[in-house]
N, C-alpha and C. Protein backbone atom coordinates (compact mmCIF):
# COMPACT_ATOMS: atom_id res chain seq x y z
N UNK A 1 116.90 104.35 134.54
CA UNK A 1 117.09 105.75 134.22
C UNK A 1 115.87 106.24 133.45
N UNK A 2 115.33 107.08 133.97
CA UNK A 2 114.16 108.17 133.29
C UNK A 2 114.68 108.38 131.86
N UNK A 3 113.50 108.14 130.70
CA UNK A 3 113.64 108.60 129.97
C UNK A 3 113.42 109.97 129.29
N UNK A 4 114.30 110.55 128.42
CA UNK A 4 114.25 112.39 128.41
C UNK A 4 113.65 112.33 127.58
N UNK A 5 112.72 113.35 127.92
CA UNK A 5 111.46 113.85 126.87
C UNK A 5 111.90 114.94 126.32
N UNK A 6 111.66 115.29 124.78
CA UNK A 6 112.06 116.00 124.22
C UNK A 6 110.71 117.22 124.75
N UNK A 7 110.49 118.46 125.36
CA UNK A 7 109.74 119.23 125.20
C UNK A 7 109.07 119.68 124.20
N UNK A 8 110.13 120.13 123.44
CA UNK A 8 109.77 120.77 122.30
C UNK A 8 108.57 119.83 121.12
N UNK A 9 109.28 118.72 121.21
CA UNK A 9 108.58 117.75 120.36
C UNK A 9 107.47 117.41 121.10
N UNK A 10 107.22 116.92 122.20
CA UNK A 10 106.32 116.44 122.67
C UNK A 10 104.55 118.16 122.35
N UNK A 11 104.93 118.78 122.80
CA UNK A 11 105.09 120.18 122.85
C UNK A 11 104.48 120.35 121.04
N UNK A 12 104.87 119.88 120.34
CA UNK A 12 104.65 120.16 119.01
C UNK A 12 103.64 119.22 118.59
N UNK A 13 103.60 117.77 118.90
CA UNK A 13 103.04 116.79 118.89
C UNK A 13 101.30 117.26 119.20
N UNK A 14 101.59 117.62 120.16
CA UNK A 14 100.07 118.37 120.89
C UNK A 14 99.52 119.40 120.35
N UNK A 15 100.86 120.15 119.66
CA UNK A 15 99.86 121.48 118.90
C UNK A 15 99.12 120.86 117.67
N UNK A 16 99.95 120.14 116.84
CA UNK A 16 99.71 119.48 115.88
C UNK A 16 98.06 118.55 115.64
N UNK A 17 97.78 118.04 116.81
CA UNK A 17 96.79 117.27 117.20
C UNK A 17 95.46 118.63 117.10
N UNK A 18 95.85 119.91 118.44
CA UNK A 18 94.94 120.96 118.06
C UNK A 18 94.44 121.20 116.73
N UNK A 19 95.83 121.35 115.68
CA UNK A 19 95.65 122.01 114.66
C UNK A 19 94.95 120.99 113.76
N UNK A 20 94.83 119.74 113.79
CA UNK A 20 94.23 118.76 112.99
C UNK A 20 92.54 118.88 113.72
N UNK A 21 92.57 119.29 114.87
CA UNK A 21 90.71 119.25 115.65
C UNK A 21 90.49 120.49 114.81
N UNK A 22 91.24 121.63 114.63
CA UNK A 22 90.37 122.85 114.56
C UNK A 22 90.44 123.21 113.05
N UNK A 23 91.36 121.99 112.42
CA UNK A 23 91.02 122.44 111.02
C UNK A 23 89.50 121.57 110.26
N UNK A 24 89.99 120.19 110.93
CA UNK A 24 88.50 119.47 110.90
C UNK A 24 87.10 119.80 111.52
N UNK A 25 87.51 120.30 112.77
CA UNK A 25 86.01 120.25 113.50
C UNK A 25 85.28 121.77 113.86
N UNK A 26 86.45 122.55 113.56
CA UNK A 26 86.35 123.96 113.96
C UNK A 26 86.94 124.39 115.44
N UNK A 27 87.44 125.52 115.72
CA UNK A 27 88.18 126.13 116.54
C UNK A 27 87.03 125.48 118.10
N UNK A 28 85.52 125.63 117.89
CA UNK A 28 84.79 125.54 118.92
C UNK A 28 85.06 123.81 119.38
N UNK A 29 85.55 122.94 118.90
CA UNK A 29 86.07 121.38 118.82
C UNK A 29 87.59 121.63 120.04
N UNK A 30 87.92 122.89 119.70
CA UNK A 30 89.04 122.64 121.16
C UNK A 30 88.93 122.43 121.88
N UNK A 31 89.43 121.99 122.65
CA UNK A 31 89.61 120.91 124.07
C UNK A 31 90.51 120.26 124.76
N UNK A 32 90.75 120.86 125.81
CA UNK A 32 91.99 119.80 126.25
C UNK A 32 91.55 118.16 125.84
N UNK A 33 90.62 117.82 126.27
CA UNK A 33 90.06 116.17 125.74
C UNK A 33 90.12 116.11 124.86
N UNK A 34 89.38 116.75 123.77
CA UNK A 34 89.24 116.59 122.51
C UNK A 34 91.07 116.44 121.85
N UNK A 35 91.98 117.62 122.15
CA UNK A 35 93.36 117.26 122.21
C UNK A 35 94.15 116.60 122.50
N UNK A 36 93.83 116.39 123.56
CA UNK A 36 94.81 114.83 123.93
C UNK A 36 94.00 113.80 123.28
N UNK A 37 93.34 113.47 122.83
CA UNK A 37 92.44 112.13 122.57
C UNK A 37 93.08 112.35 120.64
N UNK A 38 92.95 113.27 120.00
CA UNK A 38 93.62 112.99 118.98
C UNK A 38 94.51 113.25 119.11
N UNK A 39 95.78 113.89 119.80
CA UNK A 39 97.55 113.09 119.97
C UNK A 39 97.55 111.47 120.10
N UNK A 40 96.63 110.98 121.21
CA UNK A 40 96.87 109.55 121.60
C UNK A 40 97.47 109.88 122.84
N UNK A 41 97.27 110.89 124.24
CA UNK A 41 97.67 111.38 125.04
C UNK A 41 96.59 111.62 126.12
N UNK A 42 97.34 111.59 127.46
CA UNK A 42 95.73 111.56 128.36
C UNK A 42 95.73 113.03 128.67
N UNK A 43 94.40 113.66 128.96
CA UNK A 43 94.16 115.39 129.64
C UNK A 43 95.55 115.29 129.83
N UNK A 44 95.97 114.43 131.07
CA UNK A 44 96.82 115.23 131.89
C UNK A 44 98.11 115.56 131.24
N UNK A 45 98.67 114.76 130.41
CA UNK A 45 99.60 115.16 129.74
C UNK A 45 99.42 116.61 129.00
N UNK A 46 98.48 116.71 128.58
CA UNK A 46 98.23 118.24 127.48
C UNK A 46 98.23 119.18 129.08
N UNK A 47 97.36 118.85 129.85
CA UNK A 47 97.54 120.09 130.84
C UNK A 47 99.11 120.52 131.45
N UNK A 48 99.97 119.07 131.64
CA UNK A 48 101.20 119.43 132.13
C UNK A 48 101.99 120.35 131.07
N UNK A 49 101.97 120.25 129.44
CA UNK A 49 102.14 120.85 128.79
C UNK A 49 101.76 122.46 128.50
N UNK A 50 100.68 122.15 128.99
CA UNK A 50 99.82 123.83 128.85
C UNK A 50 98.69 123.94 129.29
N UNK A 51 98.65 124.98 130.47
CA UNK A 51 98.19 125.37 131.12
C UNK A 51 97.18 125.52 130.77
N UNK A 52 96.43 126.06 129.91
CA UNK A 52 95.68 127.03 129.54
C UNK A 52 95.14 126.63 127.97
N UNK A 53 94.19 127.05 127.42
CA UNK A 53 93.48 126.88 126.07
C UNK A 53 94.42 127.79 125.51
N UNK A 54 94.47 129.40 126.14
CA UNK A 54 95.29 129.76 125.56
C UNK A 54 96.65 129.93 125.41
N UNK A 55 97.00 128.99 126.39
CA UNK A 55 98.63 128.91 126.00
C UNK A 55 98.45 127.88 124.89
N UNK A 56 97.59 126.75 124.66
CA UNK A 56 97.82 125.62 123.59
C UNK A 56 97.72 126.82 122.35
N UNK A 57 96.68 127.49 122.23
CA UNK A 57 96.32 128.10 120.86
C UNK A 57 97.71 129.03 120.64
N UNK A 58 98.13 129.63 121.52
CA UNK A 58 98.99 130.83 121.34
C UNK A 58 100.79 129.60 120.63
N UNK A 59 101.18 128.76 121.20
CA UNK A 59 102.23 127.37 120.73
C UNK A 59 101.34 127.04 119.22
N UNK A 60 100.28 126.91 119.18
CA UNK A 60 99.97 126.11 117.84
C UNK A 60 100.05 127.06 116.85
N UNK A 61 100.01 128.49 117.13
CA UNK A 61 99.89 129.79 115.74
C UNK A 61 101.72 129.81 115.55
N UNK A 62 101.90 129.54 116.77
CA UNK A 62 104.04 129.93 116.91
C UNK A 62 104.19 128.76 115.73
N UNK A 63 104.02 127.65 115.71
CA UNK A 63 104.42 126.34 114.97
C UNK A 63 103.90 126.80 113.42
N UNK A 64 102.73 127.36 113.47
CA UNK A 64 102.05 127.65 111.82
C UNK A 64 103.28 128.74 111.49
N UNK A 65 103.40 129.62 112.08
CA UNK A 65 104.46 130.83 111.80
C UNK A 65 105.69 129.89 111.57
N UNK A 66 106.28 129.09 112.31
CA UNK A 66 107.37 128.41 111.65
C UNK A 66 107.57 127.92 110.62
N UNK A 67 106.57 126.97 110.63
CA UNK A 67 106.27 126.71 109.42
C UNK A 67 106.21 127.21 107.59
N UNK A 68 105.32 128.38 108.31
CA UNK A 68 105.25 129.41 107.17
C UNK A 68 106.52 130.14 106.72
N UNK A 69 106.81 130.49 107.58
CA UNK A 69 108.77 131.02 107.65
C UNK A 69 109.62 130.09 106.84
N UNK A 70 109.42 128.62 107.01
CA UNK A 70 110.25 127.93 106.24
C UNK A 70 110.15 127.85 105.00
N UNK A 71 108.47 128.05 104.88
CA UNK A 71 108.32 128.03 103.21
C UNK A 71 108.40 128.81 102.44
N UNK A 72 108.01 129.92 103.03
CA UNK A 72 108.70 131.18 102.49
C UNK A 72 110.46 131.53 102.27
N UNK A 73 110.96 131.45 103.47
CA UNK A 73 112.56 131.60 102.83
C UNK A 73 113.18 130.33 102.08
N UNK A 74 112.42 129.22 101.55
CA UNK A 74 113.01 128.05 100.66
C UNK A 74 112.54 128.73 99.37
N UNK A 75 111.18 129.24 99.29
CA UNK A 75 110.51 129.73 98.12
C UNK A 75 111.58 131.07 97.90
N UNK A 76 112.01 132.39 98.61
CA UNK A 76 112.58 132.98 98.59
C UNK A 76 114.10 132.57 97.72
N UNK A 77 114.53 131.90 98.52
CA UNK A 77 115.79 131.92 98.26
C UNK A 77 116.39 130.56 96.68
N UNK A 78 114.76 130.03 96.49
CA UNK A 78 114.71 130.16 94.95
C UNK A 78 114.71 130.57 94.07
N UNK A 79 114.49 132.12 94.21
CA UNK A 79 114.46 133.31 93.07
C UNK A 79 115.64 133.94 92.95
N UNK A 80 116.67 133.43 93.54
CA UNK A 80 117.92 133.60 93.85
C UNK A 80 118.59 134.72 94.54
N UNK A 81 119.78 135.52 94.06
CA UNK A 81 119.99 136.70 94.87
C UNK A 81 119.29 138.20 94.20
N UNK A 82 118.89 139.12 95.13
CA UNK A 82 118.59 140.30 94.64
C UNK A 82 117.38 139.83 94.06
N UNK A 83 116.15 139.67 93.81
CA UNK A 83 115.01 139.46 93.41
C UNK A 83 114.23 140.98 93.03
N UNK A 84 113.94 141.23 91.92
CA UNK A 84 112.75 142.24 91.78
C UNK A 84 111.87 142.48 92.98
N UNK A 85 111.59 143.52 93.55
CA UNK A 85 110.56 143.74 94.56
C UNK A 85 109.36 142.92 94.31
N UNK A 86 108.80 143.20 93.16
CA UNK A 86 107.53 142.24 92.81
C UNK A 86 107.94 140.78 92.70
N UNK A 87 108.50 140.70 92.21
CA UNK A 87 108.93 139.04 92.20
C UNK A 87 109.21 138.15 93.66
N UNK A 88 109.56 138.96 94.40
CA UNK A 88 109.72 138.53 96.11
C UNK A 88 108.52 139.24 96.52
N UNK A 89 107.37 140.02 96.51
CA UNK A 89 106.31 140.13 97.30
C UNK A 89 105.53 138.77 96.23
N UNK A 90 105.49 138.77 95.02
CA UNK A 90 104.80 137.98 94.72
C UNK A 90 104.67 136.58 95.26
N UNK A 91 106.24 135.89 95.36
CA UNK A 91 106.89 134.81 95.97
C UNK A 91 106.11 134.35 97.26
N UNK A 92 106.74 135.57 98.24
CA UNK A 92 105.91 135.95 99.60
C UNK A 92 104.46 135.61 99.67
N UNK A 93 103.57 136.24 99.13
CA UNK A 93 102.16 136.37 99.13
C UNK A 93 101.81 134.72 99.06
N UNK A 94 102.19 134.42 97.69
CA UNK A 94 101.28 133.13 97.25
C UNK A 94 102.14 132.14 98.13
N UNK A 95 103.35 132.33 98.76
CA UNK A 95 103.75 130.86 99.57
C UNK A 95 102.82 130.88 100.73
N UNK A 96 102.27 132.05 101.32
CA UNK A 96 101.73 132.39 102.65
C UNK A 96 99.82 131.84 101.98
N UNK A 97 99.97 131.97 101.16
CA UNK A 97 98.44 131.83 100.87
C UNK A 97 98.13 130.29 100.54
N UNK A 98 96.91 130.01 101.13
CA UNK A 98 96.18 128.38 101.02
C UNK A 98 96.06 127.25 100.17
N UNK A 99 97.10 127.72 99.40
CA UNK A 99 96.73 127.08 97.65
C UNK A 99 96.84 125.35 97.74
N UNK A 100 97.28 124.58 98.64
CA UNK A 100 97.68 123.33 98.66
C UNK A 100 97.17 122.43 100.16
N UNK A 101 97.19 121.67 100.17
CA UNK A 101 96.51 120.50 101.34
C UNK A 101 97.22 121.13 102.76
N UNK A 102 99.00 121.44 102.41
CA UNK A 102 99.01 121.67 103.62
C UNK A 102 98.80 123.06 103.80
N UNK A 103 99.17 123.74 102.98
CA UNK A 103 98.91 125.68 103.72
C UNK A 103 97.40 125.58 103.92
N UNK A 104 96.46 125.26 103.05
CA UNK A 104 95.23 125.42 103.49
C UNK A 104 94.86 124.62 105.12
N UNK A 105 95.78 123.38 105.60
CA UNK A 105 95.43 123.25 107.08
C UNK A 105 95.92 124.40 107.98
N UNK A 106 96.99 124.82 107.80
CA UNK A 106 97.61 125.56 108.49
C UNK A 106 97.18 126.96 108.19
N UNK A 107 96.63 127.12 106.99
CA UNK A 107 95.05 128.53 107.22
C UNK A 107 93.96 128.09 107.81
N UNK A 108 93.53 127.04 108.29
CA UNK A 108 92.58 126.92 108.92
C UNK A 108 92.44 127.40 110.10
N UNK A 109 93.65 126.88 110.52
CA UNK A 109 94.32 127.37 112.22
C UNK A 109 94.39 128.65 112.15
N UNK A 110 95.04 129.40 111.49
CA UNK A 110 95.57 130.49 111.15
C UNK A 110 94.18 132.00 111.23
N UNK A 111 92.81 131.30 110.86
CA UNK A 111 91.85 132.01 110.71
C UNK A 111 91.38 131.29 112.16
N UNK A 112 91.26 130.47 112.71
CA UNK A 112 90.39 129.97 114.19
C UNK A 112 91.28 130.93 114.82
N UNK A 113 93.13 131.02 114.82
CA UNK A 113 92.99 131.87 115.74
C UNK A 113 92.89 133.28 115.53
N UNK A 114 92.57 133.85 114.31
CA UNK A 114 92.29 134.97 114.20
C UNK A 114 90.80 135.60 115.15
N UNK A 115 90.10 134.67 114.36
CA UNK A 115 88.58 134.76 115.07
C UNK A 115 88.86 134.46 116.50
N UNK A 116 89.49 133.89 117.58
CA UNK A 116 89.82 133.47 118.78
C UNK A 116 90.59 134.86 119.48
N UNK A 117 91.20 135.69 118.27
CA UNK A 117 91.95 136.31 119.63
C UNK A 117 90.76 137.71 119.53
N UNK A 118 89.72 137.92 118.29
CA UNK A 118 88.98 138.89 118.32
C UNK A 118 88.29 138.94 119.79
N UNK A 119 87.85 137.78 120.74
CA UNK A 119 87.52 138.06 121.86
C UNK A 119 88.01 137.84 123.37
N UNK A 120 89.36 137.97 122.56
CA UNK A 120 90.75 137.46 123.66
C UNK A 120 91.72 138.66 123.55
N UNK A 121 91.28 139.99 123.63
CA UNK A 121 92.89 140.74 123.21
C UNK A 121 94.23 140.70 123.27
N UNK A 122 93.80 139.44 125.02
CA UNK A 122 95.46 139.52 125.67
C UNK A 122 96.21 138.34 124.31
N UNK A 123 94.80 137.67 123.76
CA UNK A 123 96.21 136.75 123.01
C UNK A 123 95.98 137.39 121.94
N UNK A 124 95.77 138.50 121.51
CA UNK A 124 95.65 139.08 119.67
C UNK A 124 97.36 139.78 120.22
N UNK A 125 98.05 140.12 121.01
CA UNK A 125 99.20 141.31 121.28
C UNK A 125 100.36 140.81 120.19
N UNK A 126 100.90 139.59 120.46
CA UNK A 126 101.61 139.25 119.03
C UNK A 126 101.26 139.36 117.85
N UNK A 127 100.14 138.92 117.22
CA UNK A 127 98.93 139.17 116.44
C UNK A 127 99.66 140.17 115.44
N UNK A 128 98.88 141.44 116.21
CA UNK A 128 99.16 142.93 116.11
C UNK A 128 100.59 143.34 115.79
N UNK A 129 101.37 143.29 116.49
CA UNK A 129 102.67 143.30 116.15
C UNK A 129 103.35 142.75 115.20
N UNK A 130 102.88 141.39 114.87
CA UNK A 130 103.14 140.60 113.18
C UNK A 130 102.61 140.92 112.21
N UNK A 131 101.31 141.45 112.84
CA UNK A 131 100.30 142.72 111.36
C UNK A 131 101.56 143.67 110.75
N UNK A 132 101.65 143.90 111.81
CA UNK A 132 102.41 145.66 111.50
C UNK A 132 104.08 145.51 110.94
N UNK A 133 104.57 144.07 110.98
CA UNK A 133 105.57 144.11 110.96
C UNK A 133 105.86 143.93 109.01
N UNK A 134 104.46 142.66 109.15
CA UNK A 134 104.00 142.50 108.10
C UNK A 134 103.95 143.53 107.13
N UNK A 135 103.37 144.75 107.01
CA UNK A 135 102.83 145.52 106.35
C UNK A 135 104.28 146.37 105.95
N UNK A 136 104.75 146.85 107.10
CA UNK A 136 105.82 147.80 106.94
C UNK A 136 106.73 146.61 105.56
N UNK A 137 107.01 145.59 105.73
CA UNK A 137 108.11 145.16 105.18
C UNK A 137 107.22 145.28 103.65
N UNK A 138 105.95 144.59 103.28
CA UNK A 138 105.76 145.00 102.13
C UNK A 138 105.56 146.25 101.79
N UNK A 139 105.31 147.20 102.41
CA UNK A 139 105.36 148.64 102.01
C UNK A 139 106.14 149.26 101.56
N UNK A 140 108.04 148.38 102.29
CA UNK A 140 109.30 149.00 101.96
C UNK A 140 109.40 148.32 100.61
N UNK A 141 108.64 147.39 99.76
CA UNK A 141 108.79 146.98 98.32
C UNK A 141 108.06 147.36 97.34
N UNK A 142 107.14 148.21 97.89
CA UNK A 142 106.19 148.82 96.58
C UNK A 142 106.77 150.66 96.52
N UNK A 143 106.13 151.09 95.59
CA UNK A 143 106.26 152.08 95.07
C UNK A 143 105.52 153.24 96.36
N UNK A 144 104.31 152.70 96.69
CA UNK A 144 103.67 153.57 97.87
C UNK A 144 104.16 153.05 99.13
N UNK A 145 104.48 153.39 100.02
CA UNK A 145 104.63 152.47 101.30
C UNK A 145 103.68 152.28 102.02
N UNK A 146 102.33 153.06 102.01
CA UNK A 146 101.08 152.99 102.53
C UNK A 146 100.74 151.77 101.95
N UNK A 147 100.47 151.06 100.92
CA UNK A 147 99.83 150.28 99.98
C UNK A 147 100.28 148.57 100.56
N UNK A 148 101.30 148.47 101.34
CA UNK A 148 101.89 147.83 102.27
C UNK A 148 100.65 147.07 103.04
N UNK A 149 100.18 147.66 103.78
CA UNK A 149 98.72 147.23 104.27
C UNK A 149 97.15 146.98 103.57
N UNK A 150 97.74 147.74 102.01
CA UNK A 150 96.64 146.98 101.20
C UNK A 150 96.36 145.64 100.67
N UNK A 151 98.03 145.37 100.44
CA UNK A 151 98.51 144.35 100.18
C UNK A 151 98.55 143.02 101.45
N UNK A 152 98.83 143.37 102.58
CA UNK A 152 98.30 142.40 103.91
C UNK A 152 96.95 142.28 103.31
N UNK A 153 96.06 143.07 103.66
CA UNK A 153 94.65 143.13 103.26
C UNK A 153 94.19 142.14 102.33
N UNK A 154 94.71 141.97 100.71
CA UNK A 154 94.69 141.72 99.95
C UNK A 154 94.79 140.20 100.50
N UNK A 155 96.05 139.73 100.85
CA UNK A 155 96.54 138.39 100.93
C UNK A 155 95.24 137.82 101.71
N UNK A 156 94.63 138.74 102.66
CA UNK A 156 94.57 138.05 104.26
C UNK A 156 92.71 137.69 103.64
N UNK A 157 92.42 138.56 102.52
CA UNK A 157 91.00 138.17 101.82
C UNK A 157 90.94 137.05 100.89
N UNK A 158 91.90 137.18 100.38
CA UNK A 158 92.55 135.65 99.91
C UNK A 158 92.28 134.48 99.62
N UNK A 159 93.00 134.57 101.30
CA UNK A 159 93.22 133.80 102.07
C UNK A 159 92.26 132.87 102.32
N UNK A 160 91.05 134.08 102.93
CA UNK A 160 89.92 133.66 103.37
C UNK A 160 88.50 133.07 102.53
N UNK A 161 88.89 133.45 101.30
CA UNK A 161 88.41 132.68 100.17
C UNK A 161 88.37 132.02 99.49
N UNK A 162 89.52 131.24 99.79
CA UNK A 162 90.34 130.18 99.79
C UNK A 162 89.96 129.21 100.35
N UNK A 163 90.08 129.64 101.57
CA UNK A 163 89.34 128.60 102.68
C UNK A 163 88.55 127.96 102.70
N UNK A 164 87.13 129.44 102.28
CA UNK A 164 85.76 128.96 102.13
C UNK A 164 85.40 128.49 100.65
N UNK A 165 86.72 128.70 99.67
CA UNK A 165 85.90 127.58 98.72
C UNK A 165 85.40 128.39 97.37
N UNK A 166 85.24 129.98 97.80
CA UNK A 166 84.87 131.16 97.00
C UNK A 166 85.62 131.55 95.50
N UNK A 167 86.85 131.01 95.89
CA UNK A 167 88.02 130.97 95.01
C UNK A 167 88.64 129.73 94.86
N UNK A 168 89.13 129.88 93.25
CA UNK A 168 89.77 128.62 93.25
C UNK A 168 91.49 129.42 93.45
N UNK A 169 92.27 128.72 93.42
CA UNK A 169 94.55 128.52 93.17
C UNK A 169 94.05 129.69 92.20
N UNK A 170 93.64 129.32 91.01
CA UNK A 170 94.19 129.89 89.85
C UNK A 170 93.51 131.12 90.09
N UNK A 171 92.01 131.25 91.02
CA UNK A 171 91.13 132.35 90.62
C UNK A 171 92.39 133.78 91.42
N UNK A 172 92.74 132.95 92.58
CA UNK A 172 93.50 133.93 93.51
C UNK A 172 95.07 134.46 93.10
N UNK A 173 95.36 133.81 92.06
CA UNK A 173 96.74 134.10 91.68
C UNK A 173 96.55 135.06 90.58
N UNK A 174 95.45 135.44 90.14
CA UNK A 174 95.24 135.77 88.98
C UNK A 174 94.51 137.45 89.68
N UNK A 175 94.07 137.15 90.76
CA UNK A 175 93.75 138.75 91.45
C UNK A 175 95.29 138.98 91.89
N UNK A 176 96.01 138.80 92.56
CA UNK A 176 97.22 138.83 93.38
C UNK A 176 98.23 139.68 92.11
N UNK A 177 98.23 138.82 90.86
CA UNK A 177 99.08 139.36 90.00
C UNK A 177 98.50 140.22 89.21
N UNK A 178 97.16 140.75 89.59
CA UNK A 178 96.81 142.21 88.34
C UNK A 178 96.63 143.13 89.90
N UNK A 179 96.62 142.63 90.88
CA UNK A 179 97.09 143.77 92.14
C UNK A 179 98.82 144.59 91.82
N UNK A 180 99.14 143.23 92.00
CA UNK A 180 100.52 143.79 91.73
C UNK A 180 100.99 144.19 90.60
N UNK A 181 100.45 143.96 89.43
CA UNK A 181 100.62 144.94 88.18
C UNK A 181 100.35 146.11 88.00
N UNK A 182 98.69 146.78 89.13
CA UNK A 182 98.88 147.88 89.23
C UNK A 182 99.63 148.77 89.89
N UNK A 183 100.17 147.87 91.16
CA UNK A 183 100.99 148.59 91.94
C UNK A 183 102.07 149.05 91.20
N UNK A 184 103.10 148.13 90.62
CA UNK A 184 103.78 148.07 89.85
C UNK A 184 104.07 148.88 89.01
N UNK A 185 102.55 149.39 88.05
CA UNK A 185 102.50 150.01 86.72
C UNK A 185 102.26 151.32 87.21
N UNK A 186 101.62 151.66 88.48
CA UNK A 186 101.98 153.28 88.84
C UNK A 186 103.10 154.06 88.82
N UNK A 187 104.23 152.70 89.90
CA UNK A 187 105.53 153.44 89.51
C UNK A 187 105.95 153.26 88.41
N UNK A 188 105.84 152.99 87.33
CA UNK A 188 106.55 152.96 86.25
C UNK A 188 105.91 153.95 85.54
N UNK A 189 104.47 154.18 85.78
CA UNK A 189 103.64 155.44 84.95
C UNK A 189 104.87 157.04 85.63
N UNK A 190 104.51 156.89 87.13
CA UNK A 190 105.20 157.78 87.77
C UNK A 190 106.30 158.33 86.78
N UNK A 191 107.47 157.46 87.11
CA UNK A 191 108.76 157.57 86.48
C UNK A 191 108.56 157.87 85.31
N UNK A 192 107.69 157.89 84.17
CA UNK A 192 107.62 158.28 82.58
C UNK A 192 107.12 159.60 82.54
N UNK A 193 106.25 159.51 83.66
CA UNK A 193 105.44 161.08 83.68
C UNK A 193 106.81 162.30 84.16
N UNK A 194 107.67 161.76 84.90
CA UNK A 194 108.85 162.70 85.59
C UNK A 194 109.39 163.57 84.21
């Protein structure tokens, strides 16, 4: 009797392998070879899996998003019920941001495929739509709702300074929380001025 392959896992196994080439070697290190050779898998297996460079890249950002999702609603649902708006964007921000061995691999990926879909539109379309979904939800927690996308902004520079080394944990937590103090301290100026 054939043994059943789990898809999904197998499937994850392979993104995983990507995401270890393109955090080490850089996004231009992708390869179906180069991928299967660090799973421990031949081409053909990664091709039966995925078609395409960009179907592998487009599965390996889905897995970082899972990922990130998990750590965020464990971090979330540590602050218990009803959380201060700031206290849950704050939560939010810094779980999503690079501060540790693993978020910083999974920003690595996270920026290859940023830079990857800038000359790929067809794969930026989710992208875009997680921008925006992004923004609106922090917008519905600040005082401005425009400021929503300053705050993406904010994280996503971060992020990226993070990466490169520009910033240290502490340097970035320490912009993040006098961002959000001003946000913060408008509406509260607001409301005194009423």
């Amino acid at each position: 009797m054939p043994k059943k392959v789990d898809q999904r896992e197998r499937r994850t196994l392979i993104a995983d392998a990507l995401m270890r080439v393109a955090a080490d070697r850089g996004l231009e290190a992708v390869s179906l070879r180069h991928v299967a050779a660090e799973a421990g898998v031949s081409t053909g297996m990664v091709q039966h899996w995925f078609g395409t460079k960009d179907e592998m890249m487009a599965f390996a950002m889905e897995v970082v998003r899972e990922r990130n999702q998990a750590r965020v609603t464990e971090a979330v649902a540590a602050l218990g019920a009803d959380p201060a708006p700031r206290d849950l964007l704050r939560t939010i921000i810094a779980t999503l941001l690079p501060l540790d061995e693993e978020s910083r691999a999974d920003g690595r990926v996270a920026l290859a495929f940023l830079a990857y879909t800038a000359v790929r539109p067809t794969a930026s379309a989710v992208l875009r739509e997680e921008t925006a979904q992004m923004a609106g939800f922090f917008g519905s927690l600040v005082p401005v709702p425009e400021r929503g996308l300053d705050l993406l902004a904010l994280m996503e520079g971060l992020g990226v300074y993070l990466l490169g080394g520009q910033f240290t944990p502490d340097q970035a937590r320490a912009v993040l929380d006098a961002q959000l103090d001003l946000l913060f301290r408008t509406q509260h100026d607001h409301r005194v001025g009423e």
